[in-house]
N, C-alpha and C. Protein backbone atom coordinates (compact mmCIF):
# COMPACT_ATOMS: atom_id res chain seq x y z
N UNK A 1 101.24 71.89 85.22
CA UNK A 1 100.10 72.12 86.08
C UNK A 1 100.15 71.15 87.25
N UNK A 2 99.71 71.54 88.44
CA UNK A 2 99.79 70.91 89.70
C UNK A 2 98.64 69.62 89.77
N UNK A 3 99.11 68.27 90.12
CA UNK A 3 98.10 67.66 89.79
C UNK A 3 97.82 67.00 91.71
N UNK A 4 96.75 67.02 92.26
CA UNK A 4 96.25 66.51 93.58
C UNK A 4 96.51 65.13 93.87
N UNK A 5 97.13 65.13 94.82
CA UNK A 5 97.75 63.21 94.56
C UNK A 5 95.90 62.95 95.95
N UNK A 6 95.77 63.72 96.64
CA UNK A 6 95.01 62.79 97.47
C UNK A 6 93.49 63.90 96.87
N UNK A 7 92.30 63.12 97.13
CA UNK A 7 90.92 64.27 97.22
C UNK A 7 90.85 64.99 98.36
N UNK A 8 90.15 66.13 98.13
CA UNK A 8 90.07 67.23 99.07
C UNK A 8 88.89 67.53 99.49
N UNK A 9 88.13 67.40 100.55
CA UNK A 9 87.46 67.37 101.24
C UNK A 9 86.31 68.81 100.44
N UNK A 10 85.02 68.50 100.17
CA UNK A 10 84.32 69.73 99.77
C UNK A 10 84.49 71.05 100.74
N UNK A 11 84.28 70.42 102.48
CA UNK A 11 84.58 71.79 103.08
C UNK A 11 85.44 72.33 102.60
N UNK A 12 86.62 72.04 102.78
CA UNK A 12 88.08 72.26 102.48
C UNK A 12 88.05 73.21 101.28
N UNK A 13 87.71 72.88 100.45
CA UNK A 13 87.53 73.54 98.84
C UNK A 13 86.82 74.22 99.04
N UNK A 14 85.79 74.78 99.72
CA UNK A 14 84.83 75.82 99.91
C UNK A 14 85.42 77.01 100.59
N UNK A 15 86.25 76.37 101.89
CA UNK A 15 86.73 77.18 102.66
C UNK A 15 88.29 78.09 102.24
N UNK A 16 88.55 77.56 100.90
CA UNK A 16 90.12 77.41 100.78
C UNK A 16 89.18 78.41 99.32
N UNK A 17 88.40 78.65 98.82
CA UNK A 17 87.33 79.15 97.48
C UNK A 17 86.82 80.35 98.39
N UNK A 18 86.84 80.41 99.04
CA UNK A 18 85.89 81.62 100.03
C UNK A 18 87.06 83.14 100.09
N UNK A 19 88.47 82.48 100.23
CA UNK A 19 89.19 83.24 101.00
C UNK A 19 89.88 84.16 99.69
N UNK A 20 89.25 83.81 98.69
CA UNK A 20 90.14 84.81 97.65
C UNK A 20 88.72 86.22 97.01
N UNK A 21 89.46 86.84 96.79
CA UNK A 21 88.69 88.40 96.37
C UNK A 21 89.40 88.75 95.69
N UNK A 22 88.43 89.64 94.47
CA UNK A 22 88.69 90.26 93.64
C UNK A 22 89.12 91.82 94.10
N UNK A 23 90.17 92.11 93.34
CA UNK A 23 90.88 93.68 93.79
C UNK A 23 90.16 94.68 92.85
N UNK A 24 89.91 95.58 93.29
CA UNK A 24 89.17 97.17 92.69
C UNK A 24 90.51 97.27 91.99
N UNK A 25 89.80 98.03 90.75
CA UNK A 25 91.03 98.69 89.40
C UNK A 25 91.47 99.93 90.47
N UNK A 26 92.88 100.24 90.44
CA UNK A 26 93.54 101.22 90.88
C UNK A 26 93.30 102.41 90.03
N UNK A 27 92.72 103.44 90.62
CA UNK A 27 92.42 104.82 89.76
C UNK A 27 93.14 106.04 89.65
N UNK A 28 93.43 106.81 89.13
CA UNK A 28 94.19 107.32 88.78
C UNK A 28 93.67 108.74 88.26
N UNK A 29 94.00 109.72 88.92
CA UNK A 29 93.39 111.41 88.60
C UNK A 29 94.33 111.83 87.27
N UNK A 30 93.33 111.87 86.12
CA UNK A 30 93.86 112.44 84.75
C UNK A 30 92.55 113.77 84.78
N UNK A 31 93.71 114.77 84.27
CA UNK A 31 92.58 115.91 83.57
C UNK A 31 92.21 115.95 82.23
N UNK A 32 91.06 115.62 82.28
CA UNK A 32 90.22 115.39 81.13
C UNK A 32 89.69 116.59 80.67
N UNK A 33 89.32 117.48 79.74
CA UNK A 33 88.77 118.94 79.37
C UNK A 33 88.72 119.44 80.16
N UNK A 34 89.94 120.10 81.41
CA UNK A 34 89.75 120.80 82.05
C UNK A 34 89.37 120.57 83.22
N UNK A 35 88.77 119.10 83.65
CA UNK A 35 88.55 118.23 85.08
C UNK A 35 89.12 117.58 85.77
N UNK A 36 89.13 117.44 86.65
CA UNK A 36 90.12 116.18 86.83
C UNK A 36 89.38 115.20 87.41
N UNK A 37 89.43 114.00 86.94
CA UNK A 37 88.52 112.79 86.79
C UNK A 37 89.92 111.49 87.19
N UNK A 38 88.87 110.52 87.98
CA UNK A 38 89.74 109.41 88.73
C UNK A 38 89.20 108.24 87.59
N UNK A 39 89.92 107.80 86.91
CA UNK A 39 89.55 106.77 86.04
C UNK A 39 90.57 105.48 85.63
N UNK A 40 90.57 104.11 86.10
CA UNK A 40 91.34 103.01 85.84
C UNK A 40 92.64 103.57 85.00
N UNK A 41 93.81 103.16 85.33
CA UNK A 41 94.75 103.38 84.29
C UNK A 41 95.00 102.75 82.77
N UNK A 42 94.11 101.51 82.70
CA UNK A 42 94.00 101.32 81.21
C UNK A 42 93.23 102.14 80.71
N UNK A 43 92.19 102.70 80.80
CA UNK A 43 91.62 104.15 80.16
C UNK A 43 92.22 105.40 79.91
N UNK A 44 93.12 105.43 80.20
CA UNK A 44 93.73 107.01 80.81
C UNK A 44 93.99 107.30 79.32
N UNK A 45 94.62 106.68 78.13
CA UNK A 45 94.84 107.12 76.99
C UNK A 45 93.64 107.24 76.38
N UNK A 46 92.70 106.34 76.22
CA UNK A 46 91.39 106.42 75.60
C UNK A 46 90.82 107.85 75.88
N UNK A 47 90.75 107.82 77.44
CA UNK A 47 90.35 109.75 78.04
C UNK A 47 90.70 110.69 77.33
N UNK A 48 92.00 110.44 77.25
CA UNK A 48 93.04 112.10 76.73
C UNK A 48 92.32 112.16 75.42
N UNK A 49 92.51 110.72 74.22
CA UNK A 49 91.73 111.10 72.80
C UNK A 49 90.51 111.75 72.87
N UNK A 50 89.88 111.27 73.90
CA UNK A 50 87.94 111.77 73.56
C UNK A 50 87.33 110.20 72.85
N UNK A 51 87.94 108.95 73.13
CA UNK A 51 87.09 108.02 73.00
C UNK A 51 86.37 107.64 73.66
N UNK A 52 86.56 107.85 74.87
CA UNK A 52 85.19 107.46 75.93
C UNK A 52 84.69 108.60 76.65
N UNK A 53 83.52 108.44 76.87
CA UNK A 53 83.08 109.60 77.90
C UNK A 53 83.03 109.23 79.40
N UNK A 54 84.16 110.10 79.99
CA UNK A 54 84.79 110.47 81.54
C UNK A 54 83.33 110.88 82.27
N UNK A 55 82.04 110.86 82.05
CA UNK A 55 81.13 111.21 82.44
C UNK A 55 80.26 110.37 83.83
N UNK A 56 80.77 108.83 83.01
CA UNK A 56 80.39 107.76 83.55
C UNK A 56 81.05 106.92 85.41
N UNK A 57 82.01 108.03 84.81
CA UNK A 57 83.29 107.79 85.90
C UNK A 57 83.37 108.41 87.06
């Protein structure tokens, strides 16, 4: 693990904390009973069984 030899200024850490974002799940068109529904690709197997309901989606 990276260890800080000098302290870093709070702006600094705020401004350097500001600049990162979270990415949207990439979706993915599976036909579900006959629909075709855009739903995260870790779901896509859960869909096909009928464990979750594609309703929500």
């Amino acid at each position: 693990m990276a260890t800080p030899k000098f302290r870093m200024s709070r702006a600094n850490t705020h401004s350097r904390r500001s600049q990162w974002k979270a990415d949207n799940a990439d979706l993915q068109t599976v036909k579900v009973d006959g629909r075709e529904v855009r739903i995260p690709r870790r779901l896509v197997k859960a869909a096909q069984a009928g464990l979750i309901d594609v309703e929500q989606f």
